[in-house]
PDB file of N, CA and C in Angstrom:
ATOM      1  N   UNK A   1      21.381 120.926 144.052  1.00  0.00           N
ATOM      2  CA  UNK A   1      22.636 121.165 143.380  1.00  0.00           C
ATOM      3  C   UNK A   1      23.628 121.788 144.367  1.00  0.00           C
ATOM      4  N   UNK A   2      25.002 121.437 144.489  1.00  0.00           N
ATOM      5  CA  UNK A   2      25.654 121.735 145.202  1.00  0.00           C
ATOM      6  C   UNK A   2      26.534 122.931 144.742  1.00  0.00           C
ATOM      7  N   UNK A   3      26.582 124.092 145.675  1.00  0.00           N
ATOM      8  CA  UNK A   3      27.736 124.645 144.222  1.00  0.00           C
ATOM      9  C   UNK A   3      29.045 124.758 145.384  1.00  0.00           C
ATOM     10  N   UNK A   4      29.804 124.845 144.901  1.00  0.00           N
ATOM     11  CA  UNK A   4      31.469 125.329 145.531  1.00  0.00           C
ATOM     12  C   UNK A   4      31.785 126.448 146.291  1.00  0.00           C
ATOM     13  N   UNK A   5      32.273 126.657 147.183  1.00  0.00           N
ATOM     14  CA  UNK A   5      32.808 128.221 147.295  1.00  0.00           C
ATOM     15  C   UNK A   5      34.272 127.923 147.685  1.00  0.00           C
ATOM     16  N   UNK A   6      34.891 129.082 147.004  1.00  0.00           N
ATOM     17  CA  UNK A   6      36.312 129.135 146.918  1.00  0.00           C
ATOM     18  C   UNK A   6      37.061 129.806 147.785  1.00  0.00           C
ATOM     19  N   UNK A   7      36.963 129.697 149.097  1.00  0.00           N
ATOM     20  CA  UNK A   7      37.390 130.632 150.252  1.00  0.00           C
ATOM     21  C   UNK A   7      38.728 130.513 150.589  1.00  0.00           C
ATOM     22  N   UNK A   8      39.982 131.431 150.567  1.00  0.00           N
ATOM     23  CA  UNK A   8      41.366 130.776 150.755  1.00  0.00           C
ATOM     24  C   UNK A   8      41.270 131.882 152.066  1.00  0.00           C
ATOM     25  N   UNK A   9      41.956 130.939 152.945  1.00  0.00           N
ATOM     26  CA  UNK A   9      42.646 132.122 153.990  1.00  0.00           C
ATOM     27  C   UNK A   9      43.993 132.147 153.731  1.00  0.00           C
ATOM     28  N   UNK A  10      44.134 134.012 154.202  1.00  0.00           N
ATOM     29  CA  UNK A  10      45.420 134.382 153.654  1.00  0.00           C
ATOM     30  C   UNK A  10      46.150 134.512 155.082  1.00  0.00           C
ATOM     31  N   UNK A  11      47.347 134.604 154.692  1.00  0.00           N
ATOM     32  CA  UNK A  11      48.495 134.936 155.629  1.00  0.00           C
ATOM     33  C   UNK A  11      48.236 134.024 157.151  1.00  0.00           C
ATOM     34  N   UNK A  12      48.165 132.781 156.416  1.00  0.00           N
ATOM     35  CA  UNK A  12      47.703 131.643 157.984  1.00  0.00           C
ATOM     36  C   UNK A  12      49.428 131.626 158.401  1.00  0.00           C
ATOM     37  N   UNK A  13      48.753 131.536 159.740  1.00  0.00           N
ATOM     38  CA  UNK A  13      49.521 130.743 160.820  1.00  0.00           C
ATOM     39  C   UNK A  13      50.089 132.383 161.461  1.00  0.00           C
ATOM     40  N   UNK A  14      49.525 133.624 160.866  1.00  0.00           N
ATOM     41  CA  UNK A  14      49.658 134.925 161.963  1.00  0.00           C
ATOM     42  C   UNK A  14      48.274 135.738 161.890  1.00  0.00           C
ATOM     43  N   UNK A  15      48.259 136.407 163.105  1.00  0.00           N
ATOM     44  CA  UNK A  15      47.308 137.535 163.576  1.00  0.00           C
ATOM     45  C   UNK A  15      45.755 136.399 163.565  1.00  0.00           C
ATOM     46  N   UNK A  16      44.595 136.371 162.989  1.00  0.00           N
ATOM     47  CA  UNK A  16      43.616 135.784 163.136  1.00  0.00           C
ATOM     48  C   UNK A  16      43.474 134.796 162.349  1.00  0.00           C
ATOM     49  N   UNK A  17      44.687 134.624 161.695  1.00  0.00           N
ATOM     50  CA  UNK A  17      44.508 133.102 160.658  1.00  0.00           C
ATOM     51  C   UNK A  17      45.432 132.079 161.754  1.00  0.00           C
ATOM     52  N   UNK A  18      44.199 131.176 161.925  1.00  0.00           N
ATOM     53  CA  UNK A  18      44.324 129.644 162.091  1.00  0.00           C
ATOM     54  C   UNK A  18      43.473 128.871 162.331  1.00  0.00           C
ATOM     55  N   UNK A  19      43.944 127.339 162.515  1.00  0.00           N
ATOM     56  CA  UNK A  19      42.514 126.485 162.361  1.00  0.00           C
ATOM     57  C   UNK A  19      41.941 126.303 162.932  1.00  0.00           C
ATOM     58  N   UNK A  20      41.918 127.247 164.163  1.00  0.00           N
ATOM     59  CA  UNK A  20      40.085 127.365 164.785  1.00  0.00           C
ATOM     60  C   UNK A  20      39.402 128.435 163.951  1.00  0.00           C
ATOM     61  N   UNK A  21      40.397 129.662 163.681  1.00  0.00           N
ATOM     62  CA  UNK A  21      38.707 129.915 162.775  1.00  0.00           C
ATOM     63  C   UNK A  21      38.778 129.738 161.110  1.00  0.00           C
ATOM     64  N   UNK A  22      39.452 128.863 160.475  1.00  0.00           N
ATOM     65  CA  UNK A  22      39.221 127.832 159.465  1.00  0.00           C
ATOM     66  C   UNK A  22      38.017 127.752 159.847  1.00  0.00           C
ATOM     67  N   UNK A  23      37.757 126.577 160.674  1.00  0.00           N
ATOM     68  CA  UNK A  23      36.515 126.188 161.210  1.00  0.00           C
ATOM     69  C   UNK A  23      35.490 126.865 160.628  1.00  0.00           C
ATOM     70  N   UNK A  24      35.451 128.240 161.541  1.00  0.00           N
ATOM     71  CA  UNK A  24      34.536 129.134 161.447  1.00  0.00           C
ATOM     72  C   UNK A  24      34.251 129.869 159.853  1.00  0.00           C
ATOM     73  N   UNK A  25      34.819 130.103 159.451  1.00  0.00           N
ATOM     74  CA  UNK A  25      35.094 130.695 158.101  1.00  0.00           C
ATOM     75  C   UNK A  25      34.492 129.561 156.808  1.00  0.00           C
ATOM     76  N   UNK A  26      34.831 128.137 157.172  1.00  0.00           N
ATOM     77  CA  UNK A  26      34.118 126.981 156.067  1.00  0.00           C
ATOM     78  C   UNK A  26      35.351 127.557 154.886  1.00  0.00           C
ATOM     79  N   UNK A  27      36.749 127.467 155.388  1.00  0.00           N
ATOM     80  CA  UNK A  27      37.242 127.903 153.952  1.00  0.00           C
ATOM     81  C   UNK A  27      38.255 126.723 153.256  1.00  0.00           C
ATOM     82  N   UNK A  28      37.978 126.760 152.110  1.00  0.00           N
ATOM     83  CA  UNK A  28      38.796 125.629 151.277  1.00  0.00           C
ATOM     84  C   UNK A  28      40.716 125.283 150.849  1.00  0.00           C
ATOM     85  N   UNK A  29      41.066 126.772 150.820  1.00  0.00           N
ATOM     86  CA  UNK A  29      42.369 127.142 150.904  1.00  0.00           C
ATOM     87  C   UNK A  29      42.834 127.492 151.682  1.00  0.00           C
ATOM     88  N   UNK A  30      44.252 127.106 152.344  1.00  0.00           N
ATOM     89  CA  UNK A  30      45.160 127.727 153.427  1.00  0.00           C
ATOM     90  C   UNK A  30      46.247 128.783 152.595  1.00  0.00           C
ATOM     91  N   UNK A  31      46.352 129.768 152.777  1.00  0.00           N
ATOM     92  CA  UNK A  31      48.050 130.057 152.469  1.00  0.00           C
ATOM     93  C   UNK A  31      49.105 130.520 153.120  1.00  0.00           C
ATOM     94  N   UNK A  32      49.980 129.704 153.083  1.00  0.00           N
ATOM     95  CA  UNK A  32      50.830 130.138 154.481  1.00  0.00           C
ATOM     96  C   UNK A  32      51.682 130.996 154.086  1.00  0.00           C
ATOM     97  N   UNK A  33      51.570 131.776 155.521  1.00  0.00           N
ATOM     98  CA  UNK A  33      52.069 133.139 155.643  1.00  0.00           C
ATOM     99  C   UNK A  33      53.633 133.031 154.702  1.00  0.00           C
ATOM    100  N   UNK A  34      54.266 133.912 154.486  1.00  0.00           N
ATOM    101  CA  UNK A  34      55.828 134.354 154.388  1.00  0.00           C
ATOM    102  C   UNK A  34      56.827 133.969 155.166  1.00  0.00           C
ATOM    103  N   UNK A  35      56.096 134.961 156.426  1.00  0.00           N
ATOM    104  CA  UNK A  35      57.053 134.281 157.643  1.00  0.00           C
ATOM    105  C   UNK A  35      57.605 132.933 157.490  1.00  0.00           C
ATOM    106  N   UNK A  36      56.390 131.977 157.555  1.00  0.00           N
ATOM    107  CA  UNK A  36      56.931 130.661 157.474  1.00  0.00           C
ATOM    108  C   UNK A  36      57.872 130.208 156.600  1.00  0.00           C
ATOM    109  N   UNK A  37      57.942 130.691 155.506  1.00  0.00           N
ATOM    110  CA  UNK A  37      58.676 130.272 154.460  1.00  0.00           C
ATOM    111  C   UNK A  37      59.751 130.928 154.108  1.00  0.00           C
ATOM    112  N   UNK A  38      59.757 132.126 154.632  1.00  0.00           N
ATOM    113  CA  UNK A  38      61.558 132.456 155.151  1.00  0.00           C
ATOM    114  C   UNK A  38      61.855 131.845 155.955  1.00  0.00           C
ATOM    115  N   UNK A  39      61.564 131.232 156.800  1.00  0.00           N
ATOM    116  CA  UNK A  39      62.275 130.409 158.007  1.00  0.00           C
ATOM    117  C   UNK A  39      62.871 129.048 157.108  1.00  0.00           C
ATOM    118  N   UNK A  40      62.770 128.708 156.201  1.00  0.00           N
ATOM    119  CA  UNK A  40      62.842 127.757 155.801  1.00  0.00           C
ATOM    120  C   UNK A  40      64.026 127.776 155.611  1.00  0.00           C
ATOM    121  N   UNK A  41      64.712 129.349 155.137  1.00  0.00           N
ATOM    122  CA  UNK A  41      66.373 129.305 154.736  1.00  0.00           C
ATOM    123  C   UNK A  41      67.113 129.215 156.209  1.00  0.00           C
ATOM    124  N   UNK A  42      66.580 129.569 157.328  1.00  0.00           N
ATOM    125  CA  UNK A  42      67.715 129.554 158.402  1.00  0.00           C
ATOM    126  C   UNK A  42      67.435 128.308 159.370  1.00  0.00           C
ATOM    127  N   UNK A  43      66.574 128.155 159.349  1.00  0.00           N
ATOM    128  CA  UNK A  43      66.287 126.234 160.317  1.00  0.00           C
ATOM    129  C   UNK A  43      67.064 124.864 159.617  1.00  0.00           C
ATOM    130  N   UNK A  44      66.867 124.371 160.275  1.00  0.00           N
ATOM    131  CA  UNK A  44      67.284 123.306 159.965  1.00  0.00           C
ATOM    132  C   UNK A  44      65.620 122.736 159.376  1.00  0.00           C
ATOM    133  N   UNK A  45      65.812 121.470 159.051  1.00  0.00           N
ATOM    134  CA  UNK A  45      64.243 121.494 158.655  1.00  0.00           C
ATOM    135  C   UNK A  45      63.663 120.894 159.953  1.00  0.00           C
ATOM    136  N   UNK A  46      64.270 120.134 160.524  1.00  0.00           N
ATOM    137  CA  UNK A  46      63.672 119.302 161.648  1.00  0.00           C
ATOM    138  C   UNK A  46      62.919 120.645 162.662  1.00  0.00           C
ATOM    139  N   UNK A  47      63.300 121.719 162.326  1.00  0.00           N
ATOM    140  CA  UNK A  47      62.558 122.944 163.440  1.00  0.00           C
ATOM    141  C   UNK A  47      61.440 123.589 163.184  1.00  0.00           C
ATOM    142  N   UNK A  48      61.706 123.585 161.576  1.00  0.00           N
ATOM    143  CA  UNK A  48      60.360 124.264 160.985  1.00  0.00           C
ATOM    144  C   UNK A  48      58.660 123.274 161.342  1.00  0.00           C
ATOM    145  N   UNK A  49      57.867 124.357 161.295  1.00  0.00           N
ATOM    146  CA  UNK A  49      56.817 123.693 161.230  1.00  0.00           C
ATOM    147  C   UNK A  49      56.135 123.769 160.068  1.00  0.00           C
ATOM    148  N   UNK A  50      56.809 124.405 158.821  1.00  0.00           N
ATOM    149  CA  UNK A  50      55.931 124.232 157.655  1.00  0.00           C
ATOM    150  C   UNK A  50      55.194 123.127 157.096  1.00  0.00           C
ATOM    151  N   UNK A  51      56.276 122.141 157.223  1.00  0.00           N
ATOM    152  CA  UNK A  51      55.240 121.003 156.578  1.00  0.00           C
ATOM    153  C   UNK A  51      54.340 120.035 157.854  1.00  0.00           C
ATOM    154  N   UNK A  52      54.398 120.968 158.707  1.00  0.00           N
ATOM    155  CA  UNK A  52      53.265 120.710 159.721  1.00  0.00           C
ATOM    156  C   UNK A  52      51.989 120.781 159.557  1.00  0.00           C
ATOM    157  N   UNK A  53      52.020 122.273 158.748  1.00  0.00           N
ATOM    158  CA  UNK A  53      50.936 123.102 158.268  1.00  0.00           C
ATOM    159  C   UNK A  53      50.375 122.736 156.875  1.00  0.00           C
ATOM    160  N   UNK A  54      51.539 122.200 156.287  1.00  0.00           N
ATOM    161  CA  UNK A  54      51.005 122.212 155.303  1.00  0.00           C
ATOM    162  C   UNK A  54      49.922 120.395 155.413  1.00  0.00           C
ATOM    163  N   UNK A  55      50.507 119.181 156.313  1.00  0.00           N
ATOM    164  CA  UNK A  55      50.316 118.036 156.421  1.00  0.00           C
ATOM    165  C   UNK A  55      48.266 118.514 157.473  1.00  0.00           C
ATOM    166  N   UNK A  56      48.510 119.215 158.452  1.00  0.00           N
ATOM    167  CA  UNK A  56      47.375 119.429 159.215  1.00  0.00           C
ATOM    168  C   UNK A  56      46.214 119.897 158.047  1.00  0.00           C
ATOM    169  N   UNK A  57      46.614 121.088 156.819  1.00  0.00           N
ATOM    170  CA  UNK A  57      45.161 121.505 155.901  1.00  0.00           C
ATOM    171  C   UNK A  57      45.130 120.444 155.074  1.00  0.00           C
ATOM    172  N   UNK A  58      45.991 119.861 154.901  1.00  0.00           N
ATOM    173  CA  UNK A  58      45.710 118.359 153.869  1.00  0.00           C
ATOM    174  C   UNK A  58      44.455 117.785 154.984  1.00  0.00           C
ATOM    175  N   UNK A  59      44.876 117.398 156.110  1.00  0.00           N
ATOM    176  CA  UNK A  59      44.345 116.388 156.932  1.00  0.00           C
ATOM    177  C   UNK A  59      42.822 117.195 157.148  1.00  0.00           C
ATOM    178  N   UNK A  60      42.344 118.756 156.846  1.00  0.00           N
ATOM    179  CA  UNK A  60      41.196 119.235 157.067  1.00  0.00           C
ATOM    180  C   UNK A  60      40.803 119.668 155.714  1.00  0.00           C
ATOM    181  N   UNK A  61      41.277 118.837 154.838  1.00  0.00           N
ATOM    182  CA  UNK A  61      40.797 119.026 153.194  1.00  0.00           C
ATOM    183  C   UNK A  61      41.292 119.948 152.197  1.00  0.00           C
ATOM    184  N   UNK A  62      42.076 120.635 153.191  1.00  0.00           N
ATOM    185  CA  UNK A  62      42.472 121.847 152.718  1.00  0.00           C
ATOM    186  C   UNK A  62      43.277 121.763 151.136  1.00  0.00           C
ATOM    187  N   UNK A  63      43.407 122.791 150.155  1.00  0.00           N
ATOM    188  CA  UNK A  63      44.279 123.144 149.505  1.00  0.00           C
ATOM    189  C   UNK A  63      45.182 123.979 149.966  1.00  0.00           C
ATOM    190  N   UNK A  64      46.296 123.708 149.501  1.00  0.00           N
ATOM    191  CA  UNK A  64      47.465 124.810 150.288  1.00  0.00           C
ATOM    192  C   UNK A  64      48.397 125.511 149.380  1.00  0.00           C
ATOM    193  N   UNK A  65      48.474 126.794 149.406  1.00  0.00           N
ATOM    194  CA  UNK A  65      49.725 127.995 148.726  1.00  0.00           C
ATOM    195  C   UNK A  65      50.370 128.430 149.707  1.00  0.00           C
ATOM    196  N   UNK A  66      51.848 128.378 148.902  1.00  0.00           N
ATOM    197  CA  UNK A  66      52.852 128.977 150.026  1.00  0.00           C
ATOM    198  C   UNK A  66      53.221 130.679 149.324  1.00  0.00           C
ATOM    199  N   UNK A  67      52.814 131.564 150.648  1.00  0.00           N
ATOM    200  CA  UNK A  67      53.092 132.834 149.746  1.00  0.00           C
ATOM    201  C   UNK A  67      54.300 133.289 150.506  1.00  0.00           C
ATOM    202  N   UNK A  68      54.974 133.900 149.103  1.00  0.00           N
ATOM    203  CA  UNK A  68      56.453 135.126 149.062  1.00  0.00           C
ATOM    204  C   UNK A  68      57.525 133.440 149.351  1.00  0.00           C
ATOM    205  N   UNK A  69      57.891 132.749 148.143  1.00  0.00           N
ATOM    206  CA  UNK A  69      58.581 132.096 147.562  1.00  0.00           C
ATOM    207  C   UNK A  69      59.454 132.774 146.931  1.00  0.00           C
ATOM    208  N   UNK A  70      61.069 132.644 147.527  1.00  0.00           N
ATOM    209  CA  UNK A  70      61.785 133.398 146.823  1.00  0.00           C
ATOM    210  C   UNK A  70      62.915 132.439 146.045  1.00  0.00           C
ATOM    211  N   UNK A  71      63.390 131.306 146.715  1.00  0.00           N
ATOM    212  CA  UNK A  71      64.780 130.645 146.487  1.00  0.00           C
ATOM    213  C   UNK A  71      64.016 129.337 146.114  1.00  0.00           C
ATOM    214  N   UNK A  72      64.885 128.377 145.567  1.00  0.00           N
ATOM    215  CA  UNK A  72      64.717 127.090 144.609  1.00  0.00           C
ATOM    216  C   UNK A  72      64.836 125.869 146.154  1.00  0.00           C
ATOM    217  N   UNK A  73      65.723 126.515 147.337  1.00  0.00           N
ATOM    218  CA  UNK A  73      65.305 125.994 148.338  1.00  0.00           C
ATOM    219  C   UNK A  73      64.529 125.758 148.775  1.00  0.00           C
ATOM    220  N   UNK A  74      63.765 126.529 149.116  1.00  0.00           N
ATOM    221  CA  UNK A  74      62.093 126.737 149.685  1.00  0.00           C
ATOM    222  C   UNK A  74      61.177 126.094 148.730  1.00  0.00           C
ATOM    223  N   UNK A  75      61.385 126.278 147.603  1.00  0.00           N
ATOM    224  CA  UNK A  75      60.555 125.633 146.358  1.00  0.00           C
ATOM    225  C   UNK A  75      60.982 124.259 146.884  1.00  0.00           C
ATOM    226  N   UNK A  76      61.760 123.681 146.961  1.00  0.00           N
ATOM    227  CA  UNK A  76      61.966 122.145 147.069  1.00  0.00           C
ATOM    228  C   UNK A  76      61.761 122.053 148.035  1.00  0.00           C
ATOM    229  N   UNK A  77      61.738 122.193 149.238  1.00  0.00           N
ATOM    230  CA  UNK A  77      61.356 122.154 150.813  1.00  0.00           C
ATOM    231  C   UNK A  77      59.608 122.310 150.477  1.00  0.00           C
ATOM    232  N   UNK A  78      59.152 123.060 149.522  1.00  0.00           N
ATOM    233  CA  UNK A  78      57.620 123.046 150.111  1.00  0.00           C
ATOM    234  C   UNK A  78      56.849 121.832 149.018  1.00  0.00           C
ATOM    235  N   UNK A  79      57.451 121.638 147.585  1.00  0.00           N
ATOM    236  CA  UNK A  79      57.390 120.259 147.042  1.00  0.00           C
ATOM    237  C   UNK A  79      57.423 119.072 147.845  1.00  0.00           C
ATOM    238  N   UNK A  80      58.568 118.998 148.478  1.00  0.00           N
ATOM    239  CA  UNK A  80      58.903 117.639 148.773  1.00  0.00           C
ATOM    240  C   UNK A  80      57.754 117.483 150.139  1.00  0.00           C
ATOM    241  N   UNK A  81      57.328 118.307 150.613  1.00  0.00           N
ATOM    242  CA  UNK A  81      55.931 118.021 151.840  1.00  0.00           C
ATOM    243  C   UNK A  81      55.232 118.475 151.193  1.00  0.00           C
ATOM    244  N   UNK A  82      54.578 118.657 150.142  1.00  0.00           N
ATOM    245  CA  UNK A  82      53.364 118.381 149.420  1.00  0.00           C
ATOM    246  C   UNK A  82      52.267 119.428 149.246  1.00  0.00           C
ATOM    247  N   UNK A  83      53.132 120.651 149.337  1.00  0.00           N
ATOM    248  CA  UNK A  83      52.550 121.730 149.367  1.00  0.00           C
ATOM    249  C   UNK A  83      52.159 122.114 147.808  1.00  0.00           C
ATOM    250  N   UNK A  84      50.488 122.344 147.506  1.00  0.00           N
ATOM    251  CA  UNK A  84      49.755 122.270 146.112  1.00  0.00           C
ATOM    252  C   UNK A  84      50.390 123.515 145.592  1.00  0.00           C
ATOM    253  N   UNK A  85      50.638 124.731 145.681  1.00  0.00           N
ATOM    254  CA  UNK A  85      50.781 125.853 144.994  1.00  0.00           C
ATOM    255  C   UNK A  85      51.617 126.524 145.447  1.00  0.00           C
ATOM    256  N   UNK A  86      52.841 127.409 144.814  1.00  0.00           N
ATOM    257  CA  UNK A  86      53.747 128.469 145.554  1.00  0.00           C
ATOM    258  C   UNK A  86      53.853 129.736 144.447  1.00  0.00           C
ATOM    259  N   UNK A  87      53.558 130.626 145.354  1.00  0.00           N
ATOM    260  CA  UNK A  87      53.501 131.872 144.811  1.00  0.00           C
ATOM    261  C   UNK A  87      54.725 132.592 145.347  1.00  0.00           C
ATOM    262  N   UNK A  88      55.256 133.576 144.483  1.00  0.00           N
ATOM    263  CA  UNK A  88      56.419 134.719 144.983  1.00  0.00           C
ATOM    264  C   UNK A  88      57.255 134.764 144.026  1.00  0.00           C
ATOM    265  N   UNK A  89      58.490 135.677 144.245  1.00  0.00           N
ATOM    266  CA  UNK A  89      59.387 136.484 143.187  1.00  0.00           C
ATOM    267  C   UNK A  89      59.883 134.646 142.367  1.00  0.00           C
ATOM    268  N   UNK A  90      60.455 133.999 143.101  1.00  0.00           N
ATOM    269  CA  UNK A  90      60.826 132.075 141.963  1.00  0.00           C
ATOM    270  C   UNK A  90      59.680 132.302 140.950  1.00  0.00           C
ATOM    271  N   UNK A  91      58.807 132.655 141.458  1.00  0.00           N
ATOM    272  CA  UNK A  91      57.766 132.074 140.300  1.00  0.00           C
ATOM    273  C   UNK A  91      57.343 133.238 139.020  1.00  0.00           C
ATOM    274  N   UNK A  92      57.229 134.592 139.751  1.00  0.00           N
ATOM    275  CA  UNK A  92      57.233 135.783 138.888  1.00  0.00           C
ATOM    276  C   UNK A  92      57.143 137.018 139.544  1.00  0.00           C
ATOM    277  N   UNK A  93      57.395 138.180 139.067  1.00  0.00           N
ATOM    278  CA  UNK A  93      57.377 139.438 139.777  1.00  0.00           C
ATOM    279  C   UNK A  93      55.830 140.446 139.473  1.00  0.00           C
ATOM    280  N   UNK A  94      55.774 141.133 140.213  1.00  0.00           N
ATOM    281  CA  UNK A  94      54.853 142.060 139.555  1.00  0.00           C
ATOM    282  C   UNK A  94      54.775 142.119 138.449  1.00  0.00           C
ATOM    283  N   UNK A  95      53.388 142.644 137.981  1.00  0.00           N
ATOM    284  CA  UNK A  95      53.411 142.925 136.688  1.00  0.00           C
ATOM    285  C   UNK A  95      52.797 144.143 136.735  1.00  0.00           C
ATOM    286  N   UNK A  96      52.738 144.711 135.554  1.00  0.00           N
ATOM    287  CA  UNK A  96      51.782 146.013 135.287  1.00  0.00           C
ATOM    288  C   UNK A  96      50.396 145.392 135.070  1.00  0.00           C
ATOM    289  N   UNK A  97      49.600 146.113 134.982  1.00  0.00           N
ATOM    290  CA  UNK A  97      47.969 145.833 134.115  1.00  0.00           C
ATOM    291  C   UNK A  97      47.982 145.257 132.631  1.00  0.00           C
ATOM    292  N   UNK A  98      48.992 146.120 132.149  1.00  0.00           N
ATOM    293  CA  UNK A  98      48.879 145.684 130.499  1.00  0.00           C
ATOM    294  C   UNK A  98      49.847 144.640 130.403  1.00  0.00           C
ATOM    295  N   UNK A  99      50.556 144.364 130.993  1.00  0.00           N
ATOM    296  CA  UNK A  99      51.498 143.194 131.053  1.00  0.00           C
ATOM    297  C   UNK A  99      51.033 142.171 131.810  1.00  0.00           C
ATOM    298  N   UNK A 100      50.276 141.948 132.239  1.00  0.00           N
ATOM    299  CA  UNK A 100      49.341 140.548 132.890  1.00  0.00           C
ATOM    300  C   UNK A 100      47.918 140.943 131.782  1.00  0.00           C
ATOM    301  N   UNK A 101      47.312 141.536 131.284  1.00  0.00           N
ATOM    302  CA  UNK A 101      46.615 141.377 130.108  1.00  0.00           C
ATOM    303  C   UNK A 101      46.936 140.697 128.870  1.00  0.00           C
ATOM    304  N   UNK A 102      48.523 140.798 128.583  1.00  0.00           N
ATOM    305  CA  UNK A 102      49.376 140.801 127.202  1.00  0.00           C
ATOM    306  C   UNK A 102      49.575 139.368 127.423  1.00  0.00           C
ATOM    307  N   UNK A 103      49.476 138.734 129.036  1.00  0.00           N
ATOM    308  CA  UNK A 103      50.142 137.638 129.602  1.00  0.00           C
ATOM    309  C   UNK A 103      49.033 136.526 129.088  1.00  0.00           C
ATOM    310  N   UNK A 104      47.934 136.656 129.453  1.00  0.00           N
ATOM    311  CA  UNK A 104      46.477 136.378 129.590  1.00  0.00           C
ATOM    312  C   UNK A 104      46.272 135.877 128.041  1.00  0.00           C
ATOM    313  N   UNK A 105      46.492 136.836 127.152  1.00  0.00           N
ATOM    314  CA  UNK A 105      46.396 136.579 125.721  1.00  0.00           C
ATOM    315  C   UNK A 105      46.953 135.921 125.406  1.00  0.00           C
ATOM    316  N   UNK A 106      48.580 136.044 125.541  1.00  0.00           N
ATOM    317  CA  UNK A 106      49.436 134.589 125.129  1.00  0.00           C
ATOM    318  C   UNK A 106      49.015 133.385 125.304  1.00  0.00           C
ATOM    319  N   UNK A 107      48.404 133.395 127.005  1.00  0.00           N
ATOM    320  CA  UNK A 107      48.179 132.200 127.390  1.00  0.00           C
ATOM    321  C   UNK A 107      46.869 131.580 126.209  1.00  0.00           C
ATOM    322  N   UNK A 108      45.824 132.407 126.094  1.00  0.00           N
ATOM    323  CA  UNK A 108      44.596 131.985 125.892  1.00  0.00           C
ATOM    324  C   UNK A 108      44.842 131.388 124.325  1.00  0.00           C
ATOM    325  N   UNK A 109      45.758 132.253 123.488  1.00  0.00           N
ATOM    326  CA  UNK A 109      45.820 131.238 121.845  1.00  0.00           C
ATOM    327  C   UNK A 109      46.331 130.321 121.898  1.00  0.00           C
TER     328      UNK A 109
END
């Protein structure tokens, strides 16, 4: 029986996240750093390498989240290259404990 493991690396593409030690790690999720995705408001796109990153963990199986999504720009810049998940303030802010509990319930009836 095979079972799954759900390994995301965080904050890729700075300090010890990248895809040599992907490799090493056997992990299923990428999420790219912030950095990257503020750059998205001041480049042109032809400079960025986001959907570099995001096209290379496709090409190593990867699933991919873009973290600290702030503008409807970046949301469409990381859609339109095919990026699976975006997390950050576009999508929602902190919550408290009892307010991601209260959240949880809504969802579940």
């Amino acid at each position: 029986m095979r079972t799954l493991s759900h390994i995301a690396l965080d904050d890729f593409g700075t300090g010890f996240s990248s895809f040599a030690r992907e490799r090493e790690l056997q992990v299923d999720c990428i999420k790219i750093d912030q950095y990257f995705i503020r750059k998205l408001e001041r480049l042109r796109e032809e400079e960025t390498v986001t959907g570099d990153i995001i096209s290379m963990a496709h090409k190593q199986g990867h699933y991919v989240v873009a973290e600290g999504v702030e503008t409807e720009t970046q949301k469409h810049y990381l859609l339109t290259h095919g990026c699976d998940k975006i997390q950050g303030y576009l999508i929602g802010r902190p919550q408290s404990q009892n307010e991601s509990l209260a959240l949880l319930e809504r969802q579940a009836e």
